[in-house]
N, C-alpha and C. Protein backbone atom coordinates (compact mmCIF):
# COMPACT_ATOMS: atom_id res chain seq x y z
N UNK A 1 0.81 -1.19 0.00
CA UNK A 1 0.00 0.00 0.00
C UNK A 1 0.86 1.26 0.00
N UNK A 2 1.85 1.20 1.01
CA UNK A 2 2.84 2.43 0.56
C UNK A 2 3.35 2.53 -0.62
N UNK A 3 3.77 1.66 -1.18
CA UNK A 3 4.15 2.07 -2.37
C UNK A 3 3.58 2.12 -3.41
N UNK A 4 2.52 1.90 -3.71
CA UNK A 4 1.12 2.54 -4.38
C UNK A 4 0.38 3.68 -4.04
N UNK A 5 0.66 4.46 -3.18
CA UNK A 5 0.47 5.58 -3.02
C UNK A 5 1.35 6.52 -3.15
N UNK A 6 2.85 6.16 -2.83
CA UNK A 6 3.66 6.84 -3.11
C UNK A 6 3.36 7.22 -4.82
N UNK A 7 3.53 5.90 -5.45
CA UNK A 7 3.61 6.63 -6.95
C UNK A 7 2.45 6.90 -7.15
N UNK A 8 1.44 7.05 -6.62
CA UNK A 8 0.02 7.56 -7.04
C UNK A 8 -0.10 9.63 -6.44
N UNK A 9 0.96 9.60 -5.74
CA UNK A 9 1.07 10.88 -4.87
C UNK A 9 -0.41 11.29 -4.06
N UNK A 10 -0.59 10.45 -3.51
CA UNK A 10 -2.12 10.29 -2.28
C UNK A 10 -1.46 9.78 -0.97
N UNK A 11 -1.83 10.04 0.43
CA UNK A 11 -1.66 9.56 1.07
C UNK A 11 -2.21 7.73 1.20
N UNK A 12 -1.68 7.14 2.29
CA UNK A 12 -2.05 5.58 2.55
C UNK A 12 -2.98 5.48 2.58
N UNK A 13 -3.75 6.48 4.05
CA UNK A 13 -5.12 6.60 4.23
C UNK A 13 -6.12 6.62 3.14
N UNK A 14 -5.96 7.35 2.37
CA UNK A 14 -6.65 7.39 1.01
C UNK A 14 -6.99 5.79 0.38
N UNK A 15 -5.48 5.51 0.07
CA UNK A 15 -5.62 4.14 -0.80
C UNK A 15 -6.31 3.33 0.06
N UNK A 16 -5.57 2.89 1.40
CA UNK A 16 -6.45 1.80 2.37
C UNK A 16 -8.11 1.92 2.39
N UNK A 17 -8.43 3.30 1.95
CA UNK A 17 -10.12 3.52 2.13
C UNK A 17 -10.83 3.11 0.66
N UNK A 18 -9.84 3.45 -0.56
CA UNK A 18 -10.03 2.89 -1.99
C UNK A 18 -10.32 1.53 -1.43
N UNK A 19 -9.09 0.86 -0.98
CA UNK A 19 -9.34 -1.07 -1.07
C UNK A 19 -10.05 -1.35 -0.43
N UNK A 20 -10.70 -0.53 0.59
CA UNK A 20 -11.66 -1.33 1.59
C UNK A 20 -12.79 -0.84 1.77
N UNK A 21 -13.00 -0.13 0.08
CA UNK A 21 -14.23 0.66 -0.70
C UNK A 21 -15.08 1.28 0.21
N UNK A 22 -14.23 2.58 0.86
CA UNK A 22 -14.93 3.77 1.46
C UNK A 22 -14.48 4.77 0.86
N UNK A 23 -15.24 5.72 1.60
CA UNK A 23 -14.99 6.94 0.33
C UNK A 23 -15.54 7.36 -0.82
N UNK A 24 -15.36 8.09 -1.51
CA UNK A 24 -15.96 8.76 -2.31
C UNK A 24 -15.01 9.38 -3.35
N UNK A 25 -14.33 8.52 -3.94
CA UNK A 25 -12.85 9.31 -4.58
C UNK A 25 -13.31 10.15 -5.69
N UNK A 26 -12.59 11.57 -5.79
CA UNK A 26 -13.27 11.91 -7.30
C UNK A 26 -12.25 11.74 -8.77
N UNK A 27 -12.64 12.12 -9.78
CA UNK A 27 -12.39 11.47 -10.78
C UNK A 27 -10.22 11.76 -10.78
N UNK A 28 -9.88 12.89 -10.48
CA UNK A 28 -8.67 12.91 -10.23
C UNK A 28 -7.85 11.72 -9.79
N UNK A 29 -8.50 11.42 -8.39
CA UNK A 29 -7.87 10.70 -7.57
C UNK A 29 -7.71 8.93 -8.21
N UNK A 30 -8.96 8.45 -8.66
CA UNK A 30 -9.09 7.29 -9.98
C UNK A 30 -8.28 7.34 -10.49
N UNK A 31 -8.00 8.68 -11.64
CA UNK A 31 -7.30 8.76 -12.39
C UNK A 31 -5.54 8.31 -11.68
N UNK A 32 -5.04 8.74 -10.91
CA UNK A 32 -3.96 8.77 -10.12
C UNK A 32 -3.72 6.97 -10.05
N UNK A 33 -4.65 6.64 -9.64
CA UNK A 33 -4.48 5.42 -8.89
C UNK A 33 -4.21 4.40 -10.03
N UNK A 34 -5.54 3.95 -11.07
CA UNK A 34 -4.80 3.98 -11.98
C UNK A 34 -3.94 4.23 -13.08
N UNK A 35 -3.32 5.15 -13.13
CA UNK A 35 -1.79 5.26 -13.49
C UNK A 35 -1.07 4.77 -12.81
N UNK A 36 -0.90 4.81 -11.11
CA UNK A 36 -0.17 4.11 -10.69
C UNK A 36 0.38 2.64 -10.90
N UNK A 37 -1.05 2.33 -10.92
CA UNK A 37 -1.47 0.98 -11.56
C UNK A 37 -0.67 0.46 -12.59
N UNK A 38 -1.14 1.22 -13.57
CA UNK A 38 -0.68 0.93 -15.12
C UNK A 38 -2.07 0.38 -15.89
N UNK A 39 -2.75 0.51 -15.11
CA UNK A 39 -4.51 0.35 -15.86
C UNK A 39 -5.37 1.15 -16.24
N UNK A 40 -6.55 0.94 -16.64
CA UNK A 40 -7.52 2.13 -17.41
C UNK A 40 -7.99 1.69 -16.38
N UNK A 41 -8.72 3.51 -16.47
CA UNK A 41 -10.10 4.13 -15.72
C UNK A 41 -10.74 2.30 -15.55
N UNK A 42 -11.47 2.57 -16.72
CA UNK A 42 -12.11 1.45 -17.02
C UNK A 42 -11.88 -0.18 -16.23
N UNK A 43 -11.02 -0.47 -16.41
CA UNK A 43 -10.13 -1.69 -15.87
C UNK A 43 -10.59 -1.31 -14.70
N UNK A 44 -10.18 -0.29 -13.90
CA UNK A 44 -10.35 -0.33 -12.47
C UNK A 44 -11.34 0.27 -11.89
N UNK A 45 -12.19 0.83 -12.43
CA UNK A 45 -13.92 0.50 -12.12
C UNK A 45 -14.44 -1.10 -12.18
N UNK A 46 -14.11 -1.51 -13.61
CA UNK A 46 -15.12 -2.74 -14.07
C UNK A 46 -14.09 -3.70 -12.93
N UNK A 47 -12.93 -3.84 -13.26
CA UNK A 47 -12.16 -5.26 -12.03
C UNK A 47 -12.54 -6.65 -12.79
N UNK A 48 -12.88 -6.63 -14.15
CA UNK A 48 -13.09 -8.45 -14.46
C UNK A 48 -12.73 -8.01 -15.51
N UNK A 49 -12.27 -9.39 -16.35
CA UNK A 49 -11.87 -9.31 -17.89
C UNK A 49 -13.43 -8.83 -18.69
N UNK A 50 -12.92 -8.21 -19.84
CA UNK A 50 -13.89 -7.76 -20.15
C UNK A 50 -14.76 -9.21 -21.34
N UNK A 51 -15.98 -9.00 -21.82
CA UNK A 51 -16.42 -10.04 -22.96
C UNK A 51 -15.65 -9.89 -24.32
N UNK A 52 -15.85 -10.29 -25.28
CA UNK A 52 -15.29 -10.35 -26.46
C UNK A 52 -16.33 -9.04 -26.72
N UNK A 53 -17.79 -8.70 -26.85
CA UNK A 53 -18.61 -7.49 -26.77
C UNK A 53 -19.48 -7.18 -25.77
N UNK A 54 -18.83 -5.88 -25.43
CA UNK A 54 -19.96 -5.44 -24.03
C UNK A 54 -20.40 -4.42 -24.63
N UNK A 55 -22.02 -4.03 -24.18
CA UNK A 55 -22.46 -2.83 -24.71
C UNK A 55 -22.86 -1.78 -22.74
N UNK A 56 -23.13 -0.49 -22.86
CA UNK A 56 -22.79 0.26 -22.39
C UNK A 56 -24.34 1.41 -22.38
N UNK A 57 -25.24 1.41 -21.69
CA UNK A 57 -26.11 2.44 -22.26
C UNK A 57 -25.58 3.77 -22.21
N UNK A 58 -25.64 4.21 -20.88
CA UNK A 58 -25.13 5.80 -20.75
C UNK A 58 -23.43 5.97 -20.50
N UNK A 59 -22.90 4.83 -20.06
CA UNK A 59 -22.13 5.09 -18.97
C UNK A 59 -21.56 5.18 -17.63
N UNK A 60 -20.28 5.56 -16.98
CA UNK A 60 -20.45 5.84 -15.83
C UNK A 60 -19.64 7.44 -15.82
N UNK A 61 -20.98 7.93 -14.95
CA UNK A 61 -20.98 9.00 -14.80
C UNK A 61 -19.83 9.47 -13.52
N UNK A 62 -19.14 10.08 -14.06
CA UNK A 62 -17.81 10.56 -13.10
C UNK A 62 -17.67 11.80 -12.93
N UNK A 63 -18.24 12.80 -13.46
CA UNK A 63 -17.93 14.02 -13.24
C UNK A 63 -19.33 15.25 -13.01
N UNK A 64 -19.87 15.95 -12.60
CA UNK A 64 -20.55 16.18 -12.39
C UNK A 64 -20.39 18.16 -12.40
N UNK A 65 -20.96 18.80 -13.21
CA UNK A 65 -20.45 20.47 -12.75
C UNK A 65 -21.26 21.26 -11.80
N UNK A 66 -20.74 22.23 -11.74
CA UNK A 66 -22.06 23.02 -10.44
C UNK A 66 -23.15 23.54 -11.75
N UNK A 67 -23.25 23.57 -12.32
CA UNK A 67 -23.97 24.33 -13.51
C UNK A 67 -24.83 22.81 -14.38
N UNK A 68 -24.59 21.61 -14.26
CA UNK A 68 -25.30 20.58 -14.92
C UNK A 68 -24.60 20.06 -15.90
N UNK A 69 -23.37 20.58 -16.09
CA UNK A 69 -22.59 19.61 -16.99
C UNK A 69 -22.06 18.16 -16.89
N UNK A 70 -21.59 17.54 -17.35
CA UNK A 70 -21.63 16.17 -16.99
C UNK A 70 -20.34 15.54 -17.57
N UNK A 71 -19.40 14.75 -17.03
CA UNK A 71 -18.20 13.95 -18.27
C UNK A 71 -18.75 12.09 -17.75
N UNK A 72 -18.95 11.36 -19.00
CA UNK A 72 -19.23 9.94 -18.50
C UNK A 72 -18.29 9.51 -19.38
N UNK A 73 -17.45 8.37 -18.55
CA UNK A 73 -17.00 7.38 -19.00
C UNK A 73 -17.74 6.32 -19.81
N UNK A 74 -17.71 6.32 -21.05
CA UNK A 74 -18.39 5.41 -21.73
C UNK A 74 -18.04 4.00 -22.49
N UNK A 75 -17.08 4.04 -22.05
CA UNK A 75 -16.45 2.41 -22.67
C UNK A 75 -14.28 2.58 -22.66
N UNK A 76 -13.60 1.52 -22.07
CA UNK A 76 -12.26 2.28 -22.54
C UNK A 76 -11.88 0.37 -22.65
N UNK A 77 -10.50 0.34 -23.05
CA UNK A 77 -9.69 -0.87 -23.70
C UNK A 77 -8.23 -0.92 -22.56
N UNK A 78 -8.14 -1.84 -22.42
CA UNK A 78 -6.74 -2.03 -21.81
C UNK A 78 -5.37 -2.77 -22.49
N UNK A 79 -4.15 -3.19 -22.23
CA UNK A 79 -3.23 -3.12 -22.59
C UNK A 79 -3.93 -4.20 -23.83
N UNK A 80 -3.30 -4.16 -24.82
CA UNK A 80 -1.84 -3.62 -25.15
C UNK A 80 -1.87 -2.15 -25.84
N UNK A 81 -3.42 -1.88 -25.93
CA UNK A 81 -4.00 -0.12 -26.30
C UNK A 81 -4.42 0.27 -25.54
N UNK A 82 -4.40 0.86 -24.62
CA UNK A 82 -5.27 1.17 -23.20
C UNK A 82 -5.83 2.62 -23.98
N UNK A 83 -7.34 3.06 -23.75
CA UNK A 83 -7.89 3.85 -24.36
C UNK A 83 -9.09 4.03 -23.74
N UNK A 84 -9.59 5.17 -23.59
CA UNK A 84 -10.24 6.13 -22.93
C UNK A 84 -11.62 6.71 -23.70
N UNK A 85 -13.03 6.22 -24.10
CA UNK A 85 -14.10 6.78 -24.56
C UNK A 85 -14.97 7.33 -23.49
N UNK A 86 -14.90 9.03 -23.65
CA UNK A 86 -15.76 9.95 -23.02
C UNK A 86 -17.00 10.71 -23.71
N UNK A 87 -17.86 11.23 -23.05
CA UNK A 87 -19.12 11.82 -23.53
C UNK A 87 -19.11 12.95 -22.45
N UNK A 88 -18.89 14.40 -23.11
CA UNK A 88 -19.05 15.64 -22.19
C UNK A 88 -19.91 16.28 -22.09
N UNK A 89 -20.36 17.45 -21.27
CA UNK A 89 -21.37 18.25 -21.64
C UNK A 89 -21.10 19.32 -20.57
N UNK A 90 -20.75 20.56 -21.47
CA UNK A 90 -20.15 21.47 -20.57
C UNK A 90 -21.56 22.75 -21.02
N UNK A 91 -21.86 23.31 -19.56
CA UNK A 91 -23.05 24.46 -19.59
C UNK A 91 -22.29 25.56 -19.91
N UNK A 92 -22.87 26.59 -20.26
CA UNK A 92 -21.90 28.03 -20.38
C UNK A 92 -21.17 28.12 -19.30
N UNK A 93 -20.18 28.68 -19.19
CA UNK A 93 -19.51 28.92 -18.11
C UNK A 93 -18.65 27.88 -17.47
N UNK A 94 -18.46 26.71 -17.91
CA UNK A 94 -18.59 25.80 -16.91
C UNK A 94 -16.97 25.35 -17.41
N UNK A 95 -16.17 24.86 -16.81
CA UNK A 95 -14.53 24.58 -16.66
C UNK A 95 -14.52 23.57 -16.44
N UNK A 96 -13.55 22.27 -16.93
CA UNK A 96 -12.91 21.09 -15.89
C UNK A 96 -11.71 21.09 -16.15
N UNK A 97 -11.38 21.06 -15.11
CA UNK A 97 -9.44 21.41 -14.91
C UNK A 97 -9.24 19.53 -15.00
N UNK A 98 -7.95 19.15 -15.36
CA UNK A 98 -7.47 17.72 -15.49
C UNK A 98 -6.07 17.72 -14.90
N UNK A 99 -5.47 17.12 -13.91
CA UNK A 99 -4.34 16.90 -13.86
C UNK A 99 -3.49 16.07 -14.93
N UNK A 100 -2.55 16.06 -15.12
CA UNK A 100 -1.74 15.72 -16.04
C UNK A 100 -1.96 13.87 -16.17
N UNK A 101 -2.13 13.14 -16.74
CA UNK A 101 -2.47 12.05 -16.79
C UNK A 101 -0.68 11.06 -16.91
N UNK A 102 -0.31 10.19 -17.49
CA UNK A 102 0.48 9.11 -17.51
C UNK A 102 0.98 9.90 -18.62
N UNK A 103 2.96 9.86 -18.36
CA UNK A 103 3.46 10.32 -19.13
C UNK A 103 3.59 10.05 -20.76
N UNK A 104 3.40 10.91 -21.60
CA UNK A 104 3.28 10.47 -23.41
C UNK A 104 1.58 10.13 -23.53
N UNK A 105 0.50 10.52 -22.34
CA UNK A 105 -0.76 10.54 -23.07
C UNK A 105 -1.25 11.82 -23.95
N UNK A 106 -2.12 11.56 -25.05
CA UNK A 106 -2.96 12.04 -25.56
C UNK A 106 -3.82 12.25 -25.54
N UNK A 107 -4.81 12.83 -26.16
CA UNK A 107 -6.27 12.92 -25.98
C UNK A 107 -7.04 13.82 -27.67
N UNK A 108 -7.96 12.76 -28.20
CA UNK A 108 -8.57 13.22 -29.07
C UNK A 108 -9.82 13.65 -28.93
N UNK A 109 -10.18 15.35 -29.26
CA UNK A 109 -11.50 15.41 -28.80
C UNK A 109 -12.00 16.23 -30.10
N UNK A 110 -13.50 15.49 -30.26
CA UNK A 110 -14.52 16.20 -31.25
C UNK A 110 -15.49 16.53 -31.21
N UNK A 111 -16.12 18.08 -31.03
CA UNK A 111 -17.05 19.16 -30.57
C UNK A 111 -18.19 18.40 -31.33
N UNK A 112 -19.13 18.02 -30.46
CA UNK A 112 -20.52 18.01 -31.46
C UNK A 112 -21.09 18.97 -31.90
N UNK A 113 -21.66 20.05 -30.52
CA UNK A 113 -21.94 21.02 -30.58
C UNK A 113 -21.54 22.43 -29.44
N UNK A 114 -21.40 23.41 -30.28
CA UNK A 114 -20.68 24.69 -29.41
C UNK A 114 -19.17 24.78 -29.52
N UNK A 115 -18.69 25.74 -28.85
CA UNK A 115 -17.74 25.86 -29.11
C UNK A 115 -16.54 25.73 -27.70
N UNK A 116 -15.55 25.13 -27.74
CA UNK A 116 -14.82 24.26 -26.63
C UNK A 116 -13.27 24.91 -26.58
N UNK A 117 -12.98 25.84 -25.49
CA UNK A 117 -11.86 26.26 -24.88
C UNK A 117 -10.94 25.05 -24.30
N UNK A 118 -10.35 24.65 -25.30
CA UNK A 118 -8.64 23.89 -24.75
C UNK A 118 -7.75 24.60 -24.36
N UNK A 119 -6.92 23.94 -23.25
CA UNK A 119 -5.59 24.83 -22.64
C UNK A 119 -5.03 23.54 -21.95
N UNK A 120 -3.60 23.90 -22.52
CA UNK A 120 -2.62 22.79 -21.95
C UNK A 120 -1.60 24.03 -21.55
N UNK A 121 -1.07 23.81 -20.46
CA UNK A 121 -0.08 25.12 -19.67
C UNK A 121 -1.09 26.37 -20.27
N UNK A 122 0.38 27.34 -21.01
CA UNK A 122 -0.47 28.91 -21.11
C UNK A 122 -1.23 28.79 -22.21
N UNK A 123 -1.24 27.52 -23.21
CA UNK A 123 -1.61 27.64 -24.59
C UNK A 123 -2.74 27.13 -24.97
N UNK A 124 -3.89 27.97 -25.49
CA UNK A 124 -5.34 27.97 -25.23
C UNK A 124 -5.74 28.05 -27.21
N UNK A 125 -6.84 27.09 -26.92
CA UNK A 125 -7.19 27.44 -28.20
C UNK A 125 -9.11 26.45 -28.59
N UNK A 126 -9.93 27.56 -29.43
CA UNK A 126 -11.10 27.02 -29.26
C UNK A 126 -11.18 26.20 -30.64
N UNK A 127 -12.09 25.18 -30.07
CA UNK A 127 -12.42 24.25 -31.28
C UNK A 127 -13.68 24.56 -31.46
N UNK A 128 -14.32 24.58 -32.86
CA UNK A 128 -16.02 24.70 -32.87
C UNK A 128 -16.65 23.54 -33.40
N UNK A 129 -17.98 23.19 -33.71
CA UNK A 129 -18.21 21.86 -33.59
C UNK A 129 -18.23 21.40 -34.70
N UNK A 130 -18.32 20.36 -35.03
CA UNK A 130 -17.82 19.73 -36.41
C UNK A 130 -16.07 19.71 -36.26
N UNK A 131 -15.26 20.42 -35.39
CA UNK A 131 -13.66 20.05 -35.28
C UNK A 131 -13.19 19.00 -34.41
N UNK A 132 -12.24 18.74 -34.91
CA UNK A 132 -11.56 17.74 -33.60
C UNK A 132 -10.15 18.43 -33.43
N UNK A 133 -9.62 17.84 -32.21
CA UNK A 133 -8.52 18.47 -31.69
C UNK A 133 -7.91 17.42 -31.22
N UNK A 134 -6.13 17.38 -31.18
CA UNK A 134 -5.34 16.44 -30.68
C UNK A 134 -4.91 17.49 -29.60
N UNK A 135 -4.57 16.70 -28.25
CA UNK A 135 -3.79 17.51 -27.11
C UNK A 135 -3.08 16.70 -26.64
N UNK A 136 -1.69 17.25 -26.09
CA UNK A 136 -1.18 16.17 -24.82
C UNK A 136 -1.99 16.60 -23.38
N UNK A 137 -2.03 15.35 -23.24
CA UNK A 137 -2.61 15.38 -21.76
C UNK A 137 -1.44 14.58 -20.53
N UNK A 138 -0.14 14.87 -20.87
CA UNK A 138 0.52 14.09 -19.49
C UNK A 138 0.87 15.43 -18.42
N UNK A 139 -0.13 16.89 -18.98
CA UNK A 139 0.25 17.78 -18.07
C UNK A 139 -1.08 18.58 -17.30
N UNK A 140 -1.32 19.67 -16.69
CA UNK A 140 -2.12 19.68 -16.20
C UNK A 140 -3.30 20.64 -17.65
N UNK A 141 -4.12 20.37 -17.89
CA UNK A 141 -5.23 20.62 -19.31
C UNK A 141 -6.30 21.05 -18.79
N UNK A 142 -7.48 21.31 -19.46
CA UNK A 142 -8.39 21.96 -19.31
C UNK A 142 -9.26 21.92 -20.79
N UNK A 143 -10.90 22.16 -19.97
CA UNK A 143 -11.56 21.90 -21.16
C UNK A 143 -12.72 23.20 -20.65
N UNK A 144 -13.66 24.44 -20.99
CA UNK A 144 -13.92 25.19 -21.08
C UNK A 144 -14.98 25.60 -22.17
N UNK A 145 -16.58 25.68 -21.35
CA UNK A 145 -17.21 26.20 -22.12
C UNK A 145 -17.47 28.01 -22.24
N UNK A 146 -16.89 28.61 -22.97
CA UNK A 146 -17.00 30.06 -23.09
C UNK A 146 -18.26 30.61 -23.56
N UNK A 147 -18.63 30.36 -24.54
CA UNK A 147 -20.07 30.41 -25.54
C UNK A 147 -21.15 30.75 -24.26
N UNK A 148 -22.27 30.92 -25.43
CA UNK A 148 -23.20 30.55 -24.49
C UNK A 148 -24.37 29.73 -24.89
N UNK A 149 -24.27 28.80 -25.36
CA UNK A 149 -25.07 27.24 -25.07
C UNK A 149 -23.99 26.17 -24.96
N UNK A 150 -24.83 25.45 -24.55
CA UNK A 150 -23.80 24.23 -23.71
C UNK A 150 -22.73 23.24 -25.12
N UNK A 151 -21.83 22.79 -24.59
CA UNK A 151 -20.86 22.35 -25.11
C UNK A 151 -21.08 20.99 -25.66
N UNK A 152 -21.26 19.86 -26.15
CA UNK A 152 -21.07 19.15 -26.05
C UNK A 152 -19.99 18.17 -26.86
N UNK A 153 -19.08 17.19 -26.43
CA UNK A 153 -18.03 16.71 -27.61
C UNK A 153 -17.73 15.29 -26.83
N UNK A 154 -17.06 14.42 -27.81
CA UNK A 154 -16.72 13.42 -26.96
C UNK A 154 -14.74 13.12 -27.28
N UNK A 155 -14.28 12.31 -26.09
CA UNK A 155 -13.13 12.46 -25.82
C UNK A 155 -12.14 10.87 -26.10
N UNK A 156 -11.21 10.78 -26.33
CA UNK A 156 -10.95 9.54 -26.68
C UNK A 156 -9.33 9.78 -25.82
N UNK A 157 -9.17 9.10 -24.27
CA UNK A 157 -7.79 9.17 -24.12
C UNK A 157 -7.00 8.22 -24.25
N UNK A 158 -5.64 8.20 -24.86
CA UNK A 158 -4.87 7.65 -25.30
C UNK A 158 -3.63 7.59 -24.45
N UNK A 159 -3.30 6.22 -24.25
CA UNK A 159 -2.26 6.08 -23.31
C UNK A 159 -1.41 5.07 -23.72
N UNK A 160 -0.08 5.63 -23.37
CA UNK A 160 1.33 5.11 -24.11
C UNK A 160 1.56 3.68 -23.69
N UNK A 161 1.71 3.03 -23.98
CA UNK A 161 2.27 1.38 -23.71
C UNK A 161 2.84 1.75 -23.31
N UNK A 162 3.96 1.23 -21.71
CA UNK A 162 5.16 1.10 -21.12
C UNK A 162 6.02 0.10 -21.85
């Protein structure tokens, strides 16, 4: 346990309450853990091999805004492609900051509708819908609805084989 938290940068307490499923971790802290790991989101929600086809209605809902926006995890793949399918929905106004994910990830995202403020460090730039956008995500990112009707796009993260 210490040393799964160490490289997860969480205290013990934390993890010991993950394994002995208390708590309420939010999507950051997941995220952390597995990386530590070396597993997807996914992987370490679901915990069983997956079928040859699983289907998925909505999702699991992981993120939640003060304004009604929403990010769900909607399906992801593990080694030897470990990969990340999201469904967003950002209200006017509405921000989600990301900590930096597993070093050499990516992230492909394509605006359905509205228009979507990216920023990785100082460097910001909007996509409108019908675009897609490549970003690195092994740093701290951001996704941003400026406009004013709600955002919506979906996200595909991409993570480097070790």
């Amino acid at each position: 346990m210490d040393a799964l938290a160490a490289r997860a940068g969480l205290s013990k307490g934390v993890v010991v309450a993950l394994e002995q499923g208390r708590g309420n971790p939010n999507l950051a802290t997941l995220i952390r853990v597995g990386d530590a790991l070396g597993v997807s989101l996914t992987a370490l929600l679901e915990g069983t091999e997956a079928p040859s086809i699983s289907v998925q209605d909505q999702g699991n809902l992981l993120w939640e805004g003060e304004s009604g926006g929403t990010g769900r995890l909607l399906a992801g793949t593990d080694a030897p492609a470990p990969a990340e399918l999201w469904r967003w929905r950002l209200q006017p106004g509405e921000e989600h900051r990301s900590e930096g994910h597993a070093s050499g990830t990516h992230e492909l995202i394509h605006v359905l509708t509205g228009s979507l403020r990216l920023s990785v460090g100082q460097e910001e730039v909007t996509v409108p819908a019908g675009s897609t956008a490549r970003m690195t995500a092994d740093r701290p990112h951001g996704y941003a609805n400026v406009g004013e009707e709600p955002v919506d796009y979906i996200g595909v993260v991409v993570v480097p084989v070790s």
